[in-house]
C-alpha atoms as a PDB file:
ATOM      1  CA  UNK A   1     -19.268   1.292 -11.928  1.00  0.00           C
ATOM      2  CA  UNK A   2     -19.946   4.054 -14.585  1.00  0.00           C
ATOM      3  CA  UNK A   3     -20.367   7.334 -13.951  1.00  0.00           C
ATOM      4  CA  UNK A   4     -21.176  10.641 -15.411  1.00  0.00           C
ATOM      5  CA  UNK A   5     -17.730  11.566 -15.199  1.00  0.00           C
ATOM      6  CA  UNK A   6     -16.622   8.283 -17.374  1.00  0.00           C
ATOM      7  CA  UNK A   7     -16.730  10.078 -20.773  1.00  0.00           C
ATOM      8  CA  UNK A   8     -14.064  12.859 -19.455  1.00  0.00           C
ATOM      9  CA  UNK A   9     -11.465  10.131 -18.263  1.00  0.00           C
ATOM     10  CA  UNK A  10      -9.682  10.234 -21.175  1.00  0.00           C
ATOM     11  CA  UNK A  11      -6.181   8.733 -19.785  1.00  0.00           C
ATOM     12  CA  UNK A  12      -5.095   5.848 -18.659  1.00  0.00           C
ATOM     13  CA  UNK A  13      -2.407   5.828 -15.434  1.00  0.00           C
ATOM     14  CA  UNK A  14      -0.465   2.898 -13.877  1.00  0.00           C
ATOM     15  CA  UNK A  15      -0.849   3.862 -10.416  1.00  0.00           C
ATOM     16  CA  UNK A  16       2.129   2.481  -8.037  1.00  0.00           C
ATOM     17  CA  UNK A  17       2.069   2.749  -4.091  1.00  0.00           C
ATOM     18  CA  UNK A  18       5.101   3.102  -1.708  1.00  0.00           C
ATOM     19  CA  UNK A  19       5.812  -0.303   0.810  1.00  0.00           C
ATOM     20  CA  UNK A  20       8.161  -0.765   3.115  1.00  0.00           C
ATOM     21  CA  UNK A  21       9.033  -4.634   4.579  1.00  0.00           C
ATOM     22  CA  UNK A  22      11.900  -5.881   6.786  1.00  0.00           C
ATOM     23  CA  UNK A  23      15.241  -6.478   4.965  1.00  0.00           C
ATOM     24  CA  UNK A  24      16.073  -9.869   7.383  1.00  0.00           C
ATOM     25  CA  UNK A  25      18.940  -8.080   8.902  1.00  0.00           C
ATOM     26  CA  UNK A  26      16.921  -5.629  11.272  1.00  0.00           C
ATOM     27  CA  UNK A  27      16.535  -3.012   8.195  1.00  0.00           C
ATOM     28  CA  UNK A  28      13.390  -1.825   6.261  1.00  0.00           C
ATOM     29  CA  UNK A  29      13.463  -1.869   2.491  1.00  0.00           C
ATOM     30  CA  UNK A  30      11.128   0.896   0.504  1.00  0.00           C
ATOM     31  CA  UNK A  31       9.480  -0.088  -2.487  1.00  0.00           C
ATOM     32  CA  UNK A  32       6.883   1.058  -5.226  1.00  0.00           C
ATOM     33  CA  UNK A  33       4.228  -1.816  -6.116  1.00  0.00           C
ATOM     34  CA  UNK A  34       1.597  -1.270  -9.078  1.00  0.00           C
ATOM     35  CA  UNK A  35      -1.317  -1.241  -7.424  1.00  0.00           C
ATOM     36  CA  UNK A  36      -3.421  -0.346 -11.026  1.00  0.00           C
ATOM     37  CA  UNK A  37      -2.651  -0.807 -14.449  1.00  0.00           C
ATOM     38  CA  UNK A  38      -4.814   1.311 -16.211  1.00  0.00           C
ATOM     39  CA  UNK A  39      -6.413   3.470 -13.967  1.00  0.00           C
ATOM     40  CA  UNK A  40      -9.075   6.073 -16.026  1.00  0.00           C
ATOM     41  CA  UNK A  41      -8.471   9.380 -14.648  1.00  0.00           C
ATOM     42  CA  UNK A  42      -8.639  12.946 -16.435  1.00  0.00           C
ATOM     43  CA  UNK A  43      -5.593  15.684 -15.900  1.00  0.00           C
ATOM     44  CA  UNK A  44      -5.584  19.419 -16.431  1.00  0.00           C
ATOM     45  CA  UNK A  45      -2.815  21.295 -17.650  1.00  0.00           C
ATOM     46  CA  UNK A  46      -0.088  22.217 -15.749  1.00  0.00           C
ATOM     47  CA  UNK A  47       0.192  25.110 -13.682  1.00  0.00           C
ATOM     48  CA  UNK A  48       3.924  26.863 -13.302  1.00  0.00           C
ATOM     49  CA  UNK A  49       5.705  26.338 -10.349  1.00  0.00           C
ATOM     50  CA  UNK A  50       5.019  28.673  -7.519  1.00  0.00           C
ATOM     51  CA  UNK A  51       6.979  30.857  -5.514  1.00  0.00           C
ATOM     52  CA  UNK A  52       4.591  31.178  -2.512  1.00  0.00           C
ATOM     53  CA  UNK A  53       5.018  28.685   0.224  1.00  0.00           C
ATOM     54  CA  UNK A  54       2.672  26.236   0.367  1.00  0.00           C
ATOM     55  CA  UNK A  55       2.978  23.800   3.828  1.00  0.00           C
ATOM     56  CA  UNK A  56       6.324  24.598   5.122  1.00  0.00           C
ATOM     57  CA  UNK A  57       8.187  24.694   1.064  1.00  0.00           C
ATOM     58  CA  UNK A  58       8.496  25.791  -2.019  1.00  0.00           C
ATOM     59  CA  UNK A  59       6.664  24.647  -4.976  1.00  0.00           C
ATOM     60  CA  UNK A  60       9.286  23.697  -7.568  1.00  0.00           C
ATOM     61  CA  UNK A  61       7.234  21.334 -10.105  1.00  0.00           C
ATOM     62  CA  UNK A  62       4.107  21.864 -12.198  1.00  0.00           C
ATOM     63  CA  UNK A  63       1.114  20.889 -10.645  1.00  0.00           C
ATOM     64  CA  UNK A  64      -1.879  19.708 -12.189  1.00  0.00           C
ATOM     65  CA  UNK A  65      -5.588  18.498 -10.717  1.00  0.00           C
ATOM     66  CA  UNK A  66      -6.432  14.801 -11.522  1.00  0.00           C
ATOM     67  CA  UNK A  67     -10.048  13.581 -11.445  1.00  0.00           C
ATOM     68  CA  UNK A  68     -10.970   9.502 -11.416  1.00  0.00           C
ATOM     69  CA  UNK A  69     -13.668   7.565 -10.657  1.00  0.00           C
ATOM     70  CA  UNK A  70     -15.653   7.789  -6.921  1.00  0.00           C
ATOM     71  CA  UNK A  71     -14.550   4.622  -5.884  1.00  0.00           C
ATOM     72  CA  UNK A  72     -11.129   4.247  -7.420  1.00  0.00           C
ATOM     73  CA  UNK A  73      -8.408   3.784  -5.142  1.00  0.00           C
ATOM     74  CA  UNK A  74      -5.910   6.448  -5.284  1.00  0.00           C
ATOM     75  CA  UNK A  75      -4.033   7.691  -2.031  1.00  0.00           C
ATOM     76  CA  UNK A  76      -1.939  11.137  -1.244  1.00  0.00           C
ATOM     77  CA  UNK A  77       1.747   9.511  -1.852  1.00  0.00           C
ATOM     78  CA  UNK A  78       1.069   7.309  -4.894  1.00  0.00           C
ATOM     79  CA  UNK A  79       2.946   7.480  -8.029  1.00  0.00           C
ATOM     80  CA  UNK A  80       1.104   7.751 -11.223  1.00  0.00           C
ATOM     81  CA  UNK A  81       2.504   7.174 -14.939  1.00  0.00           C
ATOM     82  CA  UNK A  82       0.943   8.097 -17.816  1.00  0.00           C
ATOM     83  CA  UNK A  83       2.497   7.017 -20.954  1.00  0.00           C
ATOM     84  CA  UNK A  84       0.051   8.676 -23.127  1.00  0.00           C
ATOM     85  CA  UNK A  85       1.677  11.733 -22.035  1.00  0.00           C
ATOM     86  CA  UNK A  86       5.464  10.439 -23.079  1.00  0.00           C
ATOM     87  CA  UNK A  87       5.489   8.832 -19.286  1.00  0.00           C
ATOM     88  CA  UNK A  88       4.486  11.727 -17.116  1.00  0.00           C
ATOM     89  CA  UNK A  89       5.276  10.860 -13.693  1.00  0.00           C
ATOM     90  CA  UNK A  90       3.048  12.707 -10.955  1.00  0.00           C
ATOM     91  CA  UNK A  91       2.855  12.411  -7.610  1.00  0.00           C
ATOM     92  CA  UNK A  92      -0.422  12.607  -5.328  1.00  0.00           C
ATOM     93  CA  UNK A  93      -0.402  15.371  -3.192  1.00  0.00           C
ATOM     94  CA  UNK A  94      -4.328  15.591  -1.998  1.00  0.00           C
ATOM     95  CA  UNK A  95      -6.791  13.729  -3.158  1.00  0.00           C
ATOM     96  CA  UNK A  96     -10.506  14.335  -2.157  1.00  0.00           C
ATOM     97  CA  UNK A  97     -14.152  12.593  -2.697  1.00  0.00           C
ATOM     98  CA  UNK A  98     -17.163  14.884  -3.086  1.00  0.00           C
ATOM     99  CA  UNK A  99     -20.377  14.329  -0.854  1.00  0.00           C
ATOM    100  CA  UNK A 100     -22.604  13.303  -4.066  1.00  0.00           C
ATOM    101  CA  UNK A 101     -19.796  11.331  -5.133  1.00  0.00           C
ATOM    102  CA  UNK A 102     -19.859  11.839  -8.889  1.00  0.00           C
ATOM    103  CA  UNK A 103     -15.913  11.723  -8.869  1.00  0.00           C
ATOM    104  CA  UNK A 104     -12.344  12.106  -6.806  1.00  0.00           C
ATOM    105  CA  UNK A 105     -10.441  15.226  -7.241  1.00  0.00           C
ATOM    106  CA  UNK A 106      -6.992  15.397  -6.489  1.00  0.00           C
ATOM    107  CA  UNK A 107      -3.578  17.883  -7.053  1.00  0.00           C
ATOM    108  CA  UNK A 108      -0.479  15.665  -8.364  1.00  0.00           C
ATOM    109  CA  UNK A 109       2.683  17.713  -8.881  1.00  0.00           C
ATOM    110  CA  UNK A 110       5.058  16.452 -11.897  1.00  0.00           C
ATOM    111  CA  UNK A 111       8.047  14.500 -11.035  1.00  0.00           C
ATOM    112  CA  UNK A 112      11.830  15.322 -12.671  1.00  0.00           C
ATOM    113  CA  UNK A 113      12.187  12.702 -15.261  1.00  0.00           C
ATOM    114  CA  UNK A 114      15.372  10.675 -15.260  1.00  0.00           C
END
């Protein structure tokens, strides 16, 4: 589907999801599966960490606000990587669809690499 916002997504992001299944011995396993390869989304530039509590705790990592397509399927929990960005690794915090549904807005906060 292309959109008015399609000329702004200038990045691509593998997009990976957190799943849990039984281990066989009465255990669950986590996991992060790739959901998307390339998924076109646009990110703004980071905002320093905050002091003020936000939800219960402190804001320790740069956040940033992600826009994507309308119907691209992004949830609050996913992991994003994009290597354009020497493998910035965000995670969805919010994500949001507008009422004329032009796009999805979202805040991701960066991720310690290592």
């Amino acid at each position: 589907m292309t959109t008015s916002i399609d000329r702004f997504l200038n990045l691509r992001a593998q997009v990976s999801r957190r799943t849990s299944a039984a281990d066989g011995e009465g255990g669950v396993t986590s996991a992060l599966t790739v959901v998307a390869e390339a998924l076109p989304c646009m990110l703004t530039d980071p905002v320093p960490p905050k002091r003020a509590e936000e939800h219960g705790q402190y804001v320790s990592q740069p956040q940033r606000v992600i826009y994507t397509q309308p119907d691209a399927d992004v949830r609050a929990g996913d992991i994003l990587v994009v290597a354009a960005l020497g493998g910035l690794r965000v995670e969805v915090e919010t994500i949001t669809r507008h009422s004329w549904a032009a796009y999805r807005k979202g805040l991701v906060i960066e991720q310690e690499q290592g």
